[in-house]
C-alpha atoms as a PDB file:
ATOM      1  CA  UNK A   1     -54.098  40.863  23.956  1.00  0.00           C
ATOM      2  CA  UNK A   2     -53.381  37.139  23.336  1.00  0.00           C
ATOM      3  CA  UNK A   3     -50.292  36.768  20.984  1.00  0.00           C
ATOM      4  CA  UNK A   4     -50.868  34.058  17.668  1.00  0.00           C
ATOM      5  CA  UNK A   5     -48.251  31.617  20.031  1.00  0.00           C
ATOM      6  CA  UNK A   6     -50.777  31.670  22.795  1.00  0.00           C
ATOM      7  CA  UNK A   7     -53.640  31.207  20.667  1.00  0.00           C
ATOM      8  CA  UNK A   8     -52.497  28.115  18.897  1.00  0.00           C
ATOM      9  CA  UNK A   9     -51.876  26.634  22.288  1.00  0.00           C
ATOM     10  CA  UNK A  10     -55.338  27.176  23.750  1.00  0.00           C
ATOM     11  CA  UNK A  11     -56.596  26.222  20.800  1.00  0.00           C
ATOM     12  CA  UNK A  12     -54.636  22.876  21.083  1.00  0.00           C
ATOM     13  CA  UNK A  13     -55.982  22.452  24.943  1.00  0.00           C
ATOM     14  CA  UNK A  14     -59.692  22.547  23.817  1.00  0.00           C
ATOM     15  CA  UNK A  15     -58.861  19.900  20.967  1.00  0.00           C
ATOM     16  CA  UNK A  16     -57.401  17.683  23.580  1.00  0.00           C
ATOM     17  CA  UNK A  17     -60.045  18.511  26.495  1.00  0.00           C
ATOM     18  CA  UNK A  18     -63.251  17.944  23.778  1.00  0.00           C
ATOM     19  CA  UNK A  19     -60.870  14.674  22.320  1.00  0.00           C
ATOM     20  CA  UNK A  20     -63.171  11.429  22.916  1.00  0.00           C
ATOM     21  CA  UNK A  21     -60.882   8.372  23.886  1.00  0.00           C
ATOM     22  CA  UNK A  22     -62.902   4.884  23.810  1.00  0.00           C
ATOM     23  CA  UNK A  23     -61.217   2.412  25.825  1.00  0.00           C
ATOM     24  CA  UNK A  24     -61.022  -1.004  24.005  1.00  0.00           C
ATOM     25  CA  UNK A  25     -63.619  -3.721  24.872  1.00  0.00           C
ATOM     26  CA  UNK A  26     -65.601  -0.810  26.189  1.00  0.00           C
ATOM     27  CA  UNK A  27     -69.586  -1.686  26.240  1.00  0.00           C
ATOM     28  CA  UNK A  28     -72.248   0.299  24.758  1.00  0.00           C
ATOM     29  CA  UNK A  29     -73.262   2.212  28.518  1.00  0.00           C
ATOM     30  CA  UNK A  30     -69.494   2.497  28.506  1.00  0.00           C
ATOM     31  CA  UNK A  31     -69.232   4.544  25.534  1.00  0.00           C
ATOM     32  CA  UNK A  32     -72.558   6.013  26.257  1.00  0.00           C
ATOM     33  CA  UNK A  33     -70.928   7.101  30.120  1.00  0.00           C
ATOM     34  CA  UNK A  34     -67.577   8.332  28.203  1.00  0.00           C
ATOM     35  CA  UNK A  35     -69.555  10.449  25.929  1.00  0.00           C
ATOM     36  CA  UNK A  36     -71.321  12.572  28.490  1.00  0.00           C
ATOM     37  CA  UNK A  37     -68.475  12.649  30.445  1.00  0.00           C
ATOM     38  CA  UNK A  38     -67.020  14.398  27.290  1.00  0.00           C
ATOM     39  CA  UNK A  39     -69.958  16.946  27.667  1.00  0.00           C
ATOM     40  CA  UNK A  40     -72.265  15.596  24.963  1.00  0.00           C
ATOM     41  CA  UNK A  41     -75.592  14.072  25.020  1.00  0.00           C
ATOM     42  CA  UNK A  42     -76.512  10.994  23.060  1.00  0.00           C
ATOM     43  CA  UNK A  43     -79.868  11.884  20.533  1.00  0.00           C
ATOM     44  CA  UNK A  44     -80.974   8.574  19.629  1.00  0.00           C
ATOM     45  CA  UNK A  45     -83.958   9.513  17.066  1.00  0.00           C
ATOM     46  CA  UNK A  46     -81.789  11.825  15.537  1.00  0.00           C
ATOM     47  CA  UNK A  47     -78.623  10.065  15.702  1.00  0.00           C
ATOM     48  CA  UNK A  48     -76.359  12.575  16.489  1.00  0.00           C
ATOM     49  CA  UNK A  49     -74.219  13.963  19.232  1.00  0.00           C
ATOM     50  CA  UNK A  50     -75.581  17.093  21.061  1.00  0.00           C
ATOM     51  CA  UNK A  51     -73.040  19.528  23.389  1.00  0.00           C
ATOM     52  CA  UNK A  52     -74.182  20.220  26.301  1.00  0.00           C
ATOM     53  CA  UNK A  53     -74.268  23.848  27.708  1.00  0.00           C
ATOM     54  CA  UNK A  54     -71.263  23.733  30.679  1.00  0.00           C
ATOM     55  CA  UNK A  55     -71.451  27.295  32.542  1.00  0.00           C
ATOM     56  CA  UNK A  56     -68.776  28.673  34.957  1.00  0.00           C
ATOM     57  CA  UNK A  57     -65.769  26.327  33.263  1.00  0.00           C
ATOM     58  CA  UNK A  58     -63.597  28.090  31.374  1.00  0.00           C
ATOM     59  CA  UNK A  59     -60.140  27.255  29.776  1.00  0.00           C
ATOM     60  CA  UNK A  60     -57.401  29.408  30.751  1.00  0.00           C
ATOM     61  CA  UNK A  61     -54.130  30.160  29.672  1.00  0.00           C
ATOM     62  CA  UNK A  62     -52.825  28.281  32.129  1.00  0.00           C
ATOM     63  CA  UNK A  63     -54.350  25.431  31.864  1.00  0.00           C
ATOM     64  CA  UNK A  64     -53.726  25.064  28.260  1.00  0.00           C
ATOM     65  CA  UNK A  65     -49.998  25.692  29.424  1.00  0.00           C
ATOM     66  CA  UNK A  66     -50.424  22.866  31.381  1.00  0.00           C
ATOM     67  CA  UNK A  67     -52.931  20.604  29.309  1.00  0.00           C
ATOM     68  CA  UNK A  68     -49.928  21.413  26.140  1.00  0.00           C
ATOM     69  CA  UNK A  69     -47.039  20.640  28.113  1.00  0.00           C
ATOM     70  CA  UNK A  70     -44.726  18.283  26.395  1.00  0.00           C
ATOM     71  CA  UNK A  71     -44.214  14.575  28.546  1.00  0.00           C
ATOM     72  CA  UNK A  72     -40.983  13.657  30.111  1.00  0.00           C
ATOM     73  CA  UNK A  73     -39.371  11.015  28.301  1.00  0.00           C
ATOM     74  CA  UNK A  74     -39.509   7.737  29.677  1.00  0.00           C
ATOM     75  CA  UNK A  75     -35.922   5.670  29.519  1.00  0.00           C
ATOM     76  CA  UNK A  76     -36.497   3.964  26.963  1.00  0.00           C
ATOM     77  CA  UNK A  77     -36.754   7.027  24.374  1.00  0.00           C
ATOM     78  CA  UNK A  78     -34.031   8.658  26.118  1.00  0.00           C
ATOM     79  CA  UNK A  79     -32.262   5.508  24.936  1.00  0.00           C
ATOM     80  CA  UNK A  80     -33.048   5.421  21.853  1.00  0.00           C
ATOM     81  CA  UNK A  81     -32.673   9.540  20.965  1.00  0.00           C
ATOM     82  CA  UNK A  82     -29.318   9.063  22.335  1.00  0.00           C
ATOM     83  CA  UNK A  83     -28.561   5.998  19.373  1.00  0.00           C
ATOM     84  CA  UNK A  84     -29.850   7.907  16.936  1.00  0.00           C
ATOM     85  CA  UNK A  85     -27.893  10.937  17.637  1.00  0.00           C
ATOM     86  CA  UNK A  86     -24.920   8.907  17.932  1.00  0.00           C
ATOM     87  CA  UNK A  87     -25.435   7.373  14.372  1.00  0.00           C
ATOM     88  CA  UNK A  88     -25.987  10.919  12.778  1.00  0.00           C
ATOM     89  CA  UNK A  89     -22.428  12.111  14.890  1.00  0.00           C
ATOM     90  CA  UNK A  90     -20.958   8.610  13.134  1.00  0.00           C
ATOM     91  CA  UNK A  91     -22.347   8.911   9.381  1.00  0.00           C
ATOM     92  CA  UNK A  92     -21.169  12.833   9.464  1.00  0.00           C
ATOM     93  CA  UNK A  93     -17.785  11.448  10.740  1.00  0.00           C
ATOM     94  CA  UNK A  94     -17.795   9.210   8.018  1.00  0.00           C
ATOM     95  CA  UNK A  95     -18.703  11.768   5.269  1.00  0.00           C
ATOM     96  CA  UNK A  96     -16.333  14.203   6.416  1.00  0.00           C
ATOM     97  CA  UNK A  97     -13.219  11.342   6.268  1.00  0.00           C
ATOM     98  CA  UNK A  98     -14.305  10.477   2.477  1.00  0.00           C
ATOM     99  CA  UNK A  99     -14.260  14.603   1.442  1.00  0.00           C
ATOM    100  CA  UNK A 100     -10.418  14.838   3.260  1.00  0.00           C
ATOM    101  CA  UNK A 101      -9.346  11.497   1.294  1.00  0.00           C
ATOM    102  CA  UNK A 102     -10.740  12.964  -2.074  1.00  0.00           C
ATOM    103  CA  UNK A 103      -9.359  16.191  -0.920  1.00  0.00           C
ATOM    104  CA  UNK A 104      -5.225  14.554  -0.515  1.00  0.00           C
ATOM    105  CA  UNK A 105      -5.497  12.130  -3.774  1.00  0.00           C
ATOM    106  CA  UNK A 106      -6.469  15.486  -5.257  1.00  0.00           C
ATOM    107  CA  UNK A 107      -3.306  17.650  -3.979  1.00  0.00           C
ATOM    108  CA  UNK A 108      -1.257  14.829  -3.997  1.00  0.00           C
ATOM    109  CA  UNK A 109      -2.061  14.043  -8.005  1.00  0.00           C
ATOM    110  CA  UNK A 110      -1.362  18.299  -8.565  1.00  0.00           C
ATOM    111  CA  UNK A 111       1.861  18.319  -6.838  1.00  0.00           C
ATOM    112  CA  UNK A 112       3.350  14.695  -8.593  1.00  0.00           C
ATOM    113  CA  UNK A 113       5.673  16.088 -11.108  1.00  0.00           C
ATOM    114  CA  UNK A 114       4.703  15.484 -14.394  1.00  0.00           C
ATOM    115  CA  UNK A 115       6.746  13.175 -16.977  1.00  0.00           C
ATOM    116  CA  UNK A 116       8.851  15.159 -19.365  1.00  0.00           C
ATOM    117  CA  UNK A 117       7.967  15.042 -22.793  1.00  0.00           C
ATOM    118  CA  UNK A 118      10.796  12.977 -24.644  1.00  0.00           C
ATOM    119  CA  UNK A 119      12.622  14.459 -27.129  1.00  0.00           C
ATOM    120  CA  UNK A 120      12.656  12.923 -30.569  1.00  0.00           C
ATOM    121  CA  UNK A 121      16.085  13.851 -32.472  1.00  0.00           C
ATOM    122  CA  UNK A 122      15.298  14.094 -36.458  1.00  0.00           C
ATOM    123  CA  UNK A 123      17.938  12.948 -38.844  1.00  0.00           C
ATOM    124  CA  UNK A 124      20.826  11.671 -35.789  1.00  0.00           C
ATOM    125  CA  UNK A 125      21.547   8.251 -34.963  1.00  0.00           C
ATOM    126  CA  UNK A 126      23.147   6.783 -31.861  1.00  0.00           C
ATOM    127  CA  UNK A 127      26.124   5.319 -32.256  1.00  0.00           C
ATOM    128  CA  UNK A 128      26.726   1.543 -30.721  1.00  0.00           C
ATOM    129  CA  UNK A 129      28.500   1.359 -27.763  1.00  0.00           C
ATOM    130  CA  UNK A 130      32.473   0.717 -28.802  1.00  0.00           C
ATOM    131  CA  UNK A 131      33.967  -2.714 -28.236  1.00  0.00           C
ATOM    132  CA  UNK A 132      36.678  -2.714 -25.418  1.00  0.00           C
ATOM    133  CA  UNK A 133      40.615  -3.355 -26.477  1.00  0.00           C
ATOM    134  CA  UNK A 134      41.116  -3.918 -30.324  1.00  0.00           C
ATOM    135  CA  UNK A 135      41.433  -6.936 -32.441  1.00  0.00           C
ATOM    136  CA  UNK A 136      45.056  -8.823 -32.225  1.00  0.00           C
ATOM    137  CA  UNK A 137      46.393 -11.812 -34.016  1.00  0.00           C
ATOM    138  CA  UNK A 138      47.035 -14.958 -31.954  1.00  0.00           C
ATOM    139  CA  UNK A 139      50.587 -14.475 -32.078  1.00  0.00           C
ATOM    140  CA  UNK A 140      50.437 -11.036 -31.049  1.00  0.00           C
ATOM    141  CA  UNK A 141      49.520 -11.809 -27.534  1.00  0.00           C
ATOM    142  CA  UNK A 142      51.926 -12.944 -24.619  1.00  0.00           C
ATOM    143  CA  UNK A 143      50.898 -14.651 -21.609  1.00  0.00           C
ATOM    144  CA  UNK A 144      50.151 -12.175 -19.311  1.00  0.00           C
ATOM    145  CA  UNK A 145      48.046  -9.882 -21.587  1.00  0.00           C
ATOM    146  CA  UNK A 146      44.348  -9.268 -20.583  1.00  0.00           C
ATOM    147  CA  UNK A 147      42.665 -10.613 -23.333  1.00  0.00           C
ATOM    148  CA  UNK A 148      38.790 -10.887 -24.716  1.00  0.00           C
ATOM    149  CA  UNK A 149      38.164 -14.266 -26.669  1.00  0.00           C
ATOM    150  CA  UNK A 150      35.287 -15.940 -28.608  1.00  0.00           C
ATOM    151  CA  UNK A 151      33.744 -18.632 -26.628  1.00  0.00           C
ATOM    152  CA  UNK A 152      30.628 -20.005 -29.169  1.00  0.00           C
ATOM    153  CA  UNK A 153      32.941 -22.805 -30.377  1.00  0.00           C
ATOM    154  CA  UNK A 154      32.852 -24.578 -27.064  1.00  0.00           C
ATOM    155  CA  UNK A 155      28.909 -23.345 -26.224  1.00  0.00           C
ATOM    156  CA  UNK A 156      28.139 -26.860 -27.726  1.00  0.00           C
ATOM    157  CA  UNK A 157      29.932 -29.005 -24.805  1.00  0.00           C
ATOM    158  CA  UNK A 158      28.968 -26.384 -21.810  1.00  0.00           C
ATOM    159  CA  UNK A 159      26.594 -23.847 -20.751  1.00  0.00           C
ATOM    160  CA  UNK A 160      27.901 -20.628 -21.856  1.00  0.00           C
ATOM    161  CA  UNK A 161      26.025 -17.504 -21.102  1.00  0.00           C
ATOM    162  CA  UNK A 162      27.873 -14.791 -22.901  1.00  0.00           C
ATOM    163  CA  UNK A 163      29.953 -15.038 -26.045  1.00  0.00           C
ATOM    164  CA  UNK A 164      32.777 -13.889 -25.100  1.00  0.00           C
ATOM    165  CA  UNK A 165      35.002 -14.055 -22.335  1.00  0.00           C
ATOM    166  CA  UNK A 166      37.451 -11.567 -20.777  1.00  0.00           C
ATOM    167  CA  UNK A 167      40.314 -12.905 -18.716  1.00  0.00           C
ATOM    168  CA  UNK A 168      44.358 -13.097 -18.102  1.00  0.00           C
ATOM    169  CA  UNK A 169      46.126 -14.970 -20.825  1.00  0.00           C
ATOM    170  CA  UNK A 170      47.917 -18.387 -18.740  1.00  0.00           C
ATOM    171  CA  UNK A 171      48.605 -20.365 -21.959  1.00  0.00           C
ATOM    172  CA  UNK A 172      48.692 -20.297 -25.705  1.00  0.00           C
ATOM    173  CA  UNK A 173      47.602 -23.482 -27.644  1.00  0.00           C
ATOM    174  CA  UNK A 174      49.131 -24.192 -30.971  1.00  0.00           C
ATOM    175  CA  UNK A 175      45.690 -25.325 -31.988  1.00  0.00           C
ATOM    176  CA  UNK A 176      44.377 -21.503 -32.545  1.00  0.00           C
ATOM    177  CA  UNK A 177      43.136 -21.308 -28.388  1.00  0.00           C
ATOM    178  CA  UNK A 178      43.926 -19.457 -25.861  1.00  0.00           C
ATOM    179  CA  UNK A 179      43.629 -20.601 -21.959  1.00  0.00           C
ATOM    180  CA  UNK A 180      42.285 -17.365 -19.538  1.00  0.00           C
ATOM    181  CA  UNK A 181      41.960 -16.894 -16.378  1.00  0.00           C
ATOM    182  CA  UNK A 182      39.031 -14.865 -15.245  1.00  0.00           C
ATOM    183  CA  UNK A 183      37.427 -14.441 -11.763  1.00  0.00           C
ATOM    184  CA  UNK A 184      39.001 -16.662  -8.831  1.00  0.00           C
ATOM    185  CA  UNK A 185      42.656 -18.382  -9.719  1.00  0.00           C
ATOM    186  CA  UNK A 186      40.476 -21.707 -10.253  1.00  0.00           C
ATOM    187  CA  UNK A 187      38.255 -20.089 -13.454  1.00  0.00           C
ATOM    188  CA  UNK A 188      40.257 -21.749 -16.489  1.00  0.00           C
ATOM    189  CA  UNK A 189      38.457 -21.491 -19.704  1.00  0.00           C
ATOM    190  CA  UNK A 190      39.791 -21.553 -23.678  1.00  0.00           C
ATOM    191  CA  UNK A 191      38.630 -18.783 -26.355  1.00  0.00           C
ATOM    192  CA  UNK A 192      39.303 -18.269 -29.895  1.00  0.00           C
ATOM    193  CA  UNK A 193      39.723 -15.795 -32.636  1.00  0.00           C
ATOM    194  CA  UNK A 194      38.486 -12.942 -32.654  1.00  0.00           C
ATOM    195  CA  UNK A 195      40.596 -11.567 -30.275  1.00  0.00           C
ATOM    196  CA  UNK A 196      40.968  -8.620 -28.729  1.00  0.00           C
ATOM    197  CA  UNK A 197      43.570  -7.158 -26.289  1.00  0.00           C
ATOM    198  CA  UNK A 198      42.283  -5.004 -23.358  1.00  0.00           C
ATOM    199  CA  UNK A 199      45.566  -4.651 -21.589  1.00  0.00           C
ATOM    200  CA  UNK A 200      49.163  -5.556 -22.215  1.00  0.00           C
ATOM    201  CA  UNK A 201      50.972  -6.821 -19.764  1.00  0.00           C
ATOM    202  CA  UNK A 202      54.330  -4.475 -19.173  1.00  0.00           C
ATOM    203  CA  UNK A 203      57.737  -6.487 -19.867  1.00  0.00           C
ATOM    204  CA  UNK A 204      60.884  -6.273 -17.277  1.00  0.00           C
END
């Protein structure tokens, strides 16, 4: 017995044997020619197509086989199968490279360690930092003596960035100044009061 598979296929092979192709620019005894070819009969009073009764021609398995038989691809759609699988092998590619990007920003965001939480102290205060060397009177230091000094009274006739100045006591003024050296041997400057000795230089 024929299977359903084999059925469908001779089925298909009478639909394409009892198909009626008219050529274009065909004439009327063209298409009258093609249609008995075809194995029909024109009925012009009636206007319809008759069948005509074909004995001894059968359709066979195998000739639906071969009638159903897919066509070799010409070049061309070789050519163009091949781009298309090529793009779908490209845009898969591509999908695949987005999910592994998502997938490392995700595992690299869960293994960043997270900020600590600062802690707020309730009813402490932080001390300022302590100023270095304590305050001295002008005639308390001695040349020699490493010495902080105020420098906003002379601001006004250079550029001054810091307040004060720290530096090795070269000279005492009788005017209330002091001459330092900080840095290099060639970085003079004068401070005043308040003063305040960082390190006293040791007598022989």
């Amino acid at each position: 017995m024929l299977t359903s598979q084999e059925l469908r296929k001779l089925v298909r092979a009478h639909n394409i044997l009892s198909k009626i192709t008219i050529p274009k620019g065909a004439t009327r005894d063209d298409i009258i020619k093609i249609i008995e070819n075809a194995g029909y009969k024109v009925n012009h009073e009636e206007k319809k197509l008759e069948q005509k009764v074909k004995r001894g021609k059968q359709l066979t398995l195998k000739m639906a086989e071969e009638l159903t038989k897919p066509k070799p691809k010409t070049a061309l759609q070789k050519q163009k199968a091949e781009e298309k699988k090529q793009e779908k092998e490209l845009e898969q590619k591509k999908k695949e490279r987005a999910i592994r990007k998502v997938a490392v920003e995700e595992e690299k965001a869960r293994s960043k360690p997270k900020p600590k939480p600062k802690s707020v102290s309730i009813g402490t205060q932080t001390e300022p930092p302590k100023e270095e060397g304590k305050i001295v009177r002008i005639d308390q230091i001695k040349v020699g003596d490493t010495i902080i000094g105020d420098t906003t009274k002379i601001q006004r006739y250079e550029h001054i960035p810091i307040p004060t100045q720290k530096g090795v006591v070269i000279a005492i003024n009788k005017s209330g100044s002091v001459k330092i050296r900080y840095g290099s041997d060639r970085d003079h400057r004068l401070v005043y009061a308040p003063f305040r000795l960082v390190e006293k230089r040791e007598r022989r």
